[in-house]
C-alpha atoms as a PDB file:
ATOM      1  CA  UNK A   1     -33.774  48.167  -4.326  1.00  0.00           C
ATOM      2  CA  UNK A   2     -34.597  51.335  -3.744  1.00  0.00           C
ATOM      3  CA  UNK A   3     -38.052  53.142  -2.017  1.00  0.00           C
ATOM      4  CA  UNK A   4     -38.725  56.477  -1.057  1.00  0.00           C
ATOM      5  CA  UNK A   5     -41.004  56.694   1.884  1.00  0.00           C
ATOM      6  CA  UNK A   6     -43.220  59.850   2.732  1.00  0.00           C
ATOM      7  CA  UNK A   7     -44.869  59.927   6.082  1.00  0.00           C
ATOM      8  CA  UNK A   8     -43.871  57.974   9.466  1.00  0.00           C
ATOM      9  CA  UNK A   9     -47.182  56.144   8.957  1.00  0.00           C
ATOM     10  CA  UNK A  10     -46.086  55.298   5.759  1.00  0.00           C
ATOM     11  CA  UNK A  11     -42.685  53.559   7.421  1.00  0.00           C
ATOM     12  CA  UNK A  12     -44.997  52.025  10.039  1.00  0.00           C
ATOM     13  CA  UNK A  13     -46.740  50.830   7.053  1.00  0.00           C
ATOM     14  CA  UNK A  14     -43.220  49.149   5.477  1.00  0.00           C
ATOM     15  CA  UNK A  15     -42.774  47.710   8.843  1.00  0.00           C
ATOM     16  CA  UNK A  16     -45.993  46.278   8.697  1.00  0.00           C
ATOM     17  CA  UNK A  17     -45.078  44.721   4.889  1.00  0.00           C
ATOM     18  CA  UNK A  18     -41.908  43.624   6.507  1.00  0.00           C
ATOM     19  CA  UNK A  19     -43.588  41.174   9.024  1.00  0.00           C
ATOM     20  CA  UNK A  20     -45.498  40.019   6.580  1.00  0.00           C
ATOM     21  CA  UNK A  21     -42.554  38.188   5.227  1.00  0.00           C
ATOM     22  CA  UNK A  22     -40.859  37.544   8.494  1.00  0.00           C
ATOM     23  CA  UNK A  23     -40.205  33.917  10.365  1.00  0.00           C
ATOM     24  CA  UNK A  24     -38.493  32.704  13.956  1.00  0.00           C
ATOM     25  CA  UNK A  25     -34.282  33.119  12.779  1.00  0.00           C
ATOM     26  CA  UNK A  26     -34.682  36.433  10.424  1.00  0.00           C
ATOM     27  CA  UNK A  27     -32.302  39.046  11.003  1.00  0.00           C
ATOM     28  CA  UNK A  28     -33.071  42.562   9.873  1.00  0.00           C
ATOM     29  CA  UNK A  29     -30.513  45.572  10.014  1.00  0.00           C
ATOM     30  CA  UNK A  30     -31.501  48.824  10.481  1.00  0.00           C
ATOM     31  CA  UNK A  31     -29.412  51.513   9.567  1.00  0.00           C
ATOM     32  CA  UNK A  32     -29.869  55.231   9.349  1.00  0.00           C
ATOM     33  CA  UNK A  33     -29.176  58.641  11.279  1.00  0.00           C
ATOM     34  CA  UNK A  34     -30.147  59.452  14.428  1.00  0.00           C
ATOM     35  CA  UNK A  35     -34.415  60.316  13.412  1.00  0.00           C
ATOM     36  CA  UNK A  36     -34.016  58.629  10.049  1.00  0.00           C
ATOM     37  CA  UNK A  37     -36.756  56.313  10.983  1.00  0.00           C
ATOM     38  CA  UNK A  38     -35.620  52.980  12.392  1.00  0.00           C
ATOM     39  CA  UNK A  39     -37.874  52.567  15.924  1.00  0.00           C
ATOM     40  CA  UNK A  40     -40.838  53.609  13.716  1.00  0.00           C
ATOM     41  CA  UNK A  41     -40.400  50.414  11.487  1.00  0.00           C
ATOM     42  CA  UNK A  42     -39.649  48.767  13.931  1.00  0.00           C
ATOM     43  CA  UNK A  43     -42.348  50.101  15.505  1.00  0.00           C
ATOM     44  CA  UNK A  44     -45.187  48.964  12.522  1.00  0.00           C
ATOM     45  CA  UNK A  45     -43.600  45.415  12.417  1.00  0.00           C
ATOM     46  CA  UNK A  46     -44.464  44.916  16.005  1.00  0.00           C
ATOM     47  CA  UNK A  47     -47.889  45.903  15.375  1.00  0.00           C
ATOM     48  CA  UNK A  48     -47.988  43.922  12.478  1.00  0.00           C
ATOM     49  CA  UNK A  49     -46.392  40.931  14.327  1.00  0.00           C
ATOM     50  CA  UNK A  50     -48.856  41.145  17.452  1.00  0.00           C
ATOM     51  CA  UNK A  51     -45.871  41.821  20.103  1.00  0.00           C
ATOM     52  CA  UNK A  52     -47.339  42.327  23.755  1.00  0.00           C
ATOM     53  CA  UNK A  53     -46.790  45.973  24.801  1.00  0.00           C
ATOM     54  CA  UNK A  54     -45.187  49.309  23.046  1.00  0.00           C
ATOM     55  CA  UNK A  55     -42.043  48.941  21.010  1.00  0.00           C
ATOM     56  CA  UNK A  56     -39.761  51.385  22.034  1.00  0.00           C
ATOM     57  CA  UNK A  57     -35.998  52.104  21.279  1.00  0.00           C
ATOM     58  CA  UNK A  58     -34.068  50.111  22.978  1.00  0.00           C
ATOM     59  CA  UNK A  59     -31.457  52.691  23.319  1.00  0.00           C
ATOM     60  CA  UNK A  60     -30.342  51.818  27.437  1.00  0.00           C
ATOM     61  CA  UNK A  61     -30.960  48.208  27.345  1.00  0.00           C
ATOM     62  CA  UNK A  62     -28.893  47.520  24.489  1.00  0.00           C
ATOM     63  CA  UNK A  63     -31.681  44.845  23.538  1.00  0.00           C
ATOM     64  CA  UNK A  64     -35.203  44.216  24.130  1.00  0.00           C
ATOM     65  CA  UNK A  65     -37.162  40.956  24.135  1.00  0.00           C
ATOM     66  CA  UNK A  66     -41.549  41.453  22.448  1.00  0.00           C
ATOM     67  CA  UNK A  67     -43.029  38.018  23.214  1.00  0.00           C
ATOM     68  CA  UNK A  68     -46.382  38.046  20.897  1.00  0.00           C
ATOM     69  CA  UNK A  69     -49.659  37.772  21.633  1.00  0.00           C
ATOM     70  CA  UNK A  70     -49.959  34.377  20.068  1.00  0.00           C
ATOM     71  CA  UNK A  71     -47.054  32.802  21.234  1.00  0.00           C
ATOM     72  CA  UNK A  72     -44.941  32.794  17.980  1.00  0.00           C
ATOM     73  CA  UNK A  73     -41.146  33.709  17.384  1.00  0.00           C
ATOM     74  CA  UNK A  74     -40.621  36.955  19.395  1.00  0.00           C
ATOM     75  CA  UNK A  75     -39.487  40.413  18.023  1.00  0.00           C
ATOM     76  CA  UNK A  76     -36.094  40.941  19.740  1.00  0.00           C
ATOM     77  CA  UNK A  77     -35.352  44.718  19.107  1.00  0.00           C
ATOM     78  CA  UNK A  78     -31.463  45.558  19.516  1.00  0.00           C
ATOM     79  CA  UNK A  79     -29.686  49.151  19.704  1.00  0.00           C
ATOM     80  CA  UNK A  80     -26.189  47.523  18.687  1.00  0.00           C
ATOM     81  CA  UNK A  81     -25.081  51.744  18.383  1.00  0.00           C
ATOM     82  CA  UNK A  82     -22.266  51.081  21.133  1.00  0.00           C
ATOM     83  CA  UNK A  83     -21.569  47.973  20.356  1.00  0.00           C
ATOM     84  CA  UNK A  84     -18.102  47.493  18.029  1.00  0.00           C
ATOM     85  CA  UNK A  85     -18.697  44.372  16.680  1.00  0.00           C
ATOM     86  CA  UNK A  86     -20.652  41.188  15.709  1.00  0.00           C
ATOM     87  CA  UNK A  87     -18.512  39.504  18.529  1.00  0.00           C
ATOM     88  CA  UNK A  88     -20.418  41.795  21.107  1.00  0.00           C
ATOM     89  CA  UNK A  89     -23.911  41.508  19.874  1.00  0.00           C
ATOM     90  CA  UNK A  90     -23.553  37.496  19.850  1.00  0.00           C
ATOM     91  CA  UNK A  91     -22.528  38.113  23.434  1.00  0.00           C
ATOM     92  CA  UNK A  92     -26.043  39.451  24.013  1.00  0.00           C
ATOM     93  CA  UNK A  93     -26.682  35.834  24.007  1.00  0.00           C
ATOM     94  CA  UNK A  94     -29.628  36.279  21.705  1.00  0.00           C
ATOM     95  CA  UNK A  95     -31.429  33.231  20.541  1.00  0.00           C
ATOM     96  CA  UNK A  96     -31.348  34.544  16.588  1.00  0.00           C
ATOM     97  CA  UNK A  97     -32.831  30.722  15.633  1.00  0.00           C
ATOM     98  CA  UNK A  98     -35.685  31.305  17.662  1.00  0.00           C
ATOM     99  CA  UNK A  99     -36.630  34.890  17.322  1.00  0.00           C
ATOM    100  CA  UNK A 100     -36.421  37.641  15.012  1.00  0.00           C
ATOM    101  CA  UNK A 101     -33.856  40.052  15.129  1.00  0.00           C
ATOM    102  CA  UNK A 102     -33.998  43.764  14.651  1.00  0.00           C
ATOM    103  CA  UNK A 103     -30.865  45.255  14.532  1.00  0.00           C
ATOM    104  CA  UNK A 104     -30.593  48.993  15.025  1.00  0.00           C
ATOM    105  CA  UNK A 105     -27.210  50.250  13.831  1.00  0.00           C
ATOM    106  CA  UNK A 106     -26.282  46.601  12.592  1.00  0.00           C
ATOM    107  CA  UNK A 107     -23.994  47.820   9.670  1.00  0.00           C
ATOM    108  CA  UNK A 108     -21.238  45.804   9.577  1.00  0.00           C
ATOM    109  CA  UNK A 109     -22.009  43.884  13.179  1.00  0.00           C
ATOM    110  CA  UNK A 110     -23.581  41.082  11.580  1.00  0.00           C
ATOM    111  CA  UNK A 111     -21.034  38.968   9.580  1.00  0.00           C
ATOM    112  CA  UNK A 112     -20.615  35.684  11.660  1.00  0.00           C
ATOM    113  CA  UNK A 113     -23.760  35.807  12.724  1.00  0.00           C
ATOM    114  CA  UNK A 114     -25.637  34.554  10.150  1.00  0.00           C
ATOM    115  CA  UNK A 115     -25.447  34.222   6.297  1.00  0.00           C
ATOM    116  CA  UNK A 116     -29.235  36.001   5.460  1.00  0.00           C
ATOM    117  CA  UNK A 117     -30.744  38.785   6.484  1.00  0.00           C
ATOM    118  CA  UNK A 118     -31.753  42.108   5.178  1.00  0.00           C
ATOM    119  CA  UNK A 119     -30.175  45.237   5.391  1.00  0.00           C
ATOM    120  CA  UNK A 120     -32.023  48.554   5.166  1.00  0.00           C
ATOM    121  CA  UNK A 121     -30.279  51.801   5.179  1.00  0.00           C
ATOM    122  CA  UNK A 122     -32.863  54.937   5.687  1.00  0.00           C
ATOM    123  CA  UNK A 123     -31.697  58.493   4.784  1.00  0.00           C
ATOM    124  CA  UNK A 124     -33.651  61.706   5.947  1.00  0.00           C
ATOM    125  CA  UNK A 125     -32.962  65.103   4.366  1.00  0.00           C
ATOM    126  CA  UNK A 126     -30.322  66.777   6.253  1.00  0.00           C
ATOM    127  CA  UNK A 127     -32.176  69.951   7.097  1.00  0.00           C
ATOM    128  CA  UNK A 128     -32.930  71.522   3.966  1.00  0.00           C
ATOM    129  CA  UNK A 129     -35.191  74.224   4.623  1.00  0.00           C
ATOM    130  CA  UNK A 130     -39.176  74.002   3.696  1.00  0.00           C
ATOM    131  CA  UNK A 131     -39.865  75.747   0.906  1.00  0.00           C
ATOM    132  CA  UNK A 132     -42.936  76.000  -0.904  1.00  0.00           C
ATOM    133  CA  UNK A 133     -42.412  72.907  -3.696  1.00  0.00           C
ATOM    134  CA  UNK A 134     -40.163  71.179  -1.524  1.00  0.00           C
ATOM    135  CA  UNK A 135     -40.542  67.231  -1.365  1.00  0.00           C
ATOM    136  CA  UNK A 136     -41.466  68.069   2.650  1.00  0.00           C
ATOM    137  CA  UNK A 137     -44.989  67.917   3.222  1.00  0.00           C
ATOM    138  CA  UNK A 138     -46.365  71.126   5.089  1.00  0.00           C
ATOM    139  CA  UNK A 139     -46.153  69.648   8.532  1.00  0.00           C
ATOM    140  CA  UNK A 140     -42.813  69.428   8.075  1.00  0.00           C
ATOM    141  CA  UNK A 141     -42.327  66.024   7.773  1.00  0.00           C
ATOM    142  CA  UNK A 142     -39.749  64.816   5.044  1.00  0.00           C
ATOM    143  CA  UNK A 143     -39.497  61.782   2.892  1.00  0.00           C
ATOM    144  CA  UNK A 144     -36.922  59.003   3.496  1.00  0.00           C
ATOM    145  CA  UNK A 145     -35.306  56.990   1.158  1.00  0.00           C
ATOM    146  CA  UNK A 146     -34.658  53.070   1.595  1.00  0.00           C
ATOM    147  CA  UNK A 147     -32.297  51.157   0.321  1.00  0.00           C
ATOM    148  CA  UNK A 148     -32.915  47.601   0.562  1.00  0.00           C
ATOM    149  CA  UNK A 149     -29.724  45.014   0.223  1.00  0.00           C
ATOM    150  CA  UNK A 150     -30.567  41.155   0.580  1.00  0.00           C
ATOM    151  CA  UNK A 151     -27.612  39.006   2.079  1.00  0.00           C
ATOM    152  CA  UNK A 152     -27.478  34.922   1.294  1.00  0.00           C
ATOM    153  CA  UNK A 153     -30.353  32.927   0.201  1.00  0.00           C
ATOM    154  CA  UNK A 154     -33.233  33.780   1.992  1.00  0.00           C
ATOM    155  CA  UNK A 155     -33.725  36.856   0.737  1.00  0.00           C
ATOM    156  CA  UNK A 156     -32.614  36.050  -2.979  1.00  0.00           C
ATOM    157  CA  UNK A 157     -36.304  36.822  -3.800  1.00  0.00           C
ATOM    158  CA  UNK A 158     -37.304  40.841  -3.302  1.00  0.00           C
ATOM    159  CA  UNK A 159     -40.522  40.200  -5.408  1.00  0.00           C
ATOM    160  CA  UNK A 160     -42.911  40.750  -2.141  1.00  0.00           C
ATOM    161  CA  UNK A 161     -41.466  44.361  -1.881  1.00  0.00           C
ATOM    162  CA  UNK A 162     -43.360  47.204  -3.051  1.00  0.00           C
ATOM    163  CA  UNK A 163     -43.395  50.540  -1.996  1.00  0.00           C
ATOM    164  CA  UNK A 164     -46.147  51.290   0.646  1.00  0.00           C
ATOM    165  CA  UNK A 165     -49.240  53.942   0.927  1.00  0.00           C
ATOM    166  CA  UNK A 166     -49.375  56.345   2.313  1.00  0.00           C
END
């Protein structure tokens, strides 16, 4: 499935949708260019979830632990960019049963690990300049497309998924 996305509140907004559907032992892979929009989902989910605190990339720390507000499942928010493979981001010793997973850079680093989760890969424009009746808004800001690819059974169903406002 395929949605185009037009403002970063609008991707906070998906991320938002995103939790809505969410439970302790989801796994979610993020994939995208550098800027193409994966710590802003992430960060709307968090919101949406009720994590303590700011989400943030968690670039340096390889992986970063949100407990929530009401003591459900927390948001564990990985940057698996240097890992090489799923073998490496199970030896982040993450409790995926109890938690839910965000994996930044997760293509292909996830086989093993589980047999569901969602994949979504974001594309940005790759600097096309701003012309007047461009798809950019006048800010500057540029659209993103999402493609969203369900792995095993729990996410046989898509029907939830719409595209969001903006």
């Amino acid at each position: 499935m395929k949605l185009t996305i037009e403002t970063p509140d609008a991707m906070e907004e998906f991320g938002a949708l995103l939790a809505s559907q969410l439970r302790a032992g989801d796994l979610v892979a993020l994939n995208g260019e550098l800027g193409a929009g994966k710590t802003t989902l992430t960060r709307g989910l968090g919101a949406a979830l009720g994590v303590r605190g700011a989400v943030t990339s968690p670039t340096f720390v390889l992986a970063r632990t949100h407990p929530r507000v009401d003591g459900a499942a927390p948001l564990v928010h990985v940057d698996a960019y240097r890992l090489a493979t799923a073998m490496e981001l199970d030896d982040l010793d993450i409790d995926f049963a109890a938690s839910i997973v965000v994996v930044e850079w997760g293509a292909g680093k996830l086989d093993g690990i589980t047999d569901d989760w969602l994949e979504l890969d974001i594309e940005r424009p790759k600097g096309a300049p701003i012309r007047e009746g461009d798809s950019a808004t006048d800010d500057g800001i540029e659209p993103r497309q999402v493609t969203v690819t369900a792995h095993g059974e729990r996410w046989s169903d898509l029907g939830w998924l719409s595209a969001p406002r903006d």
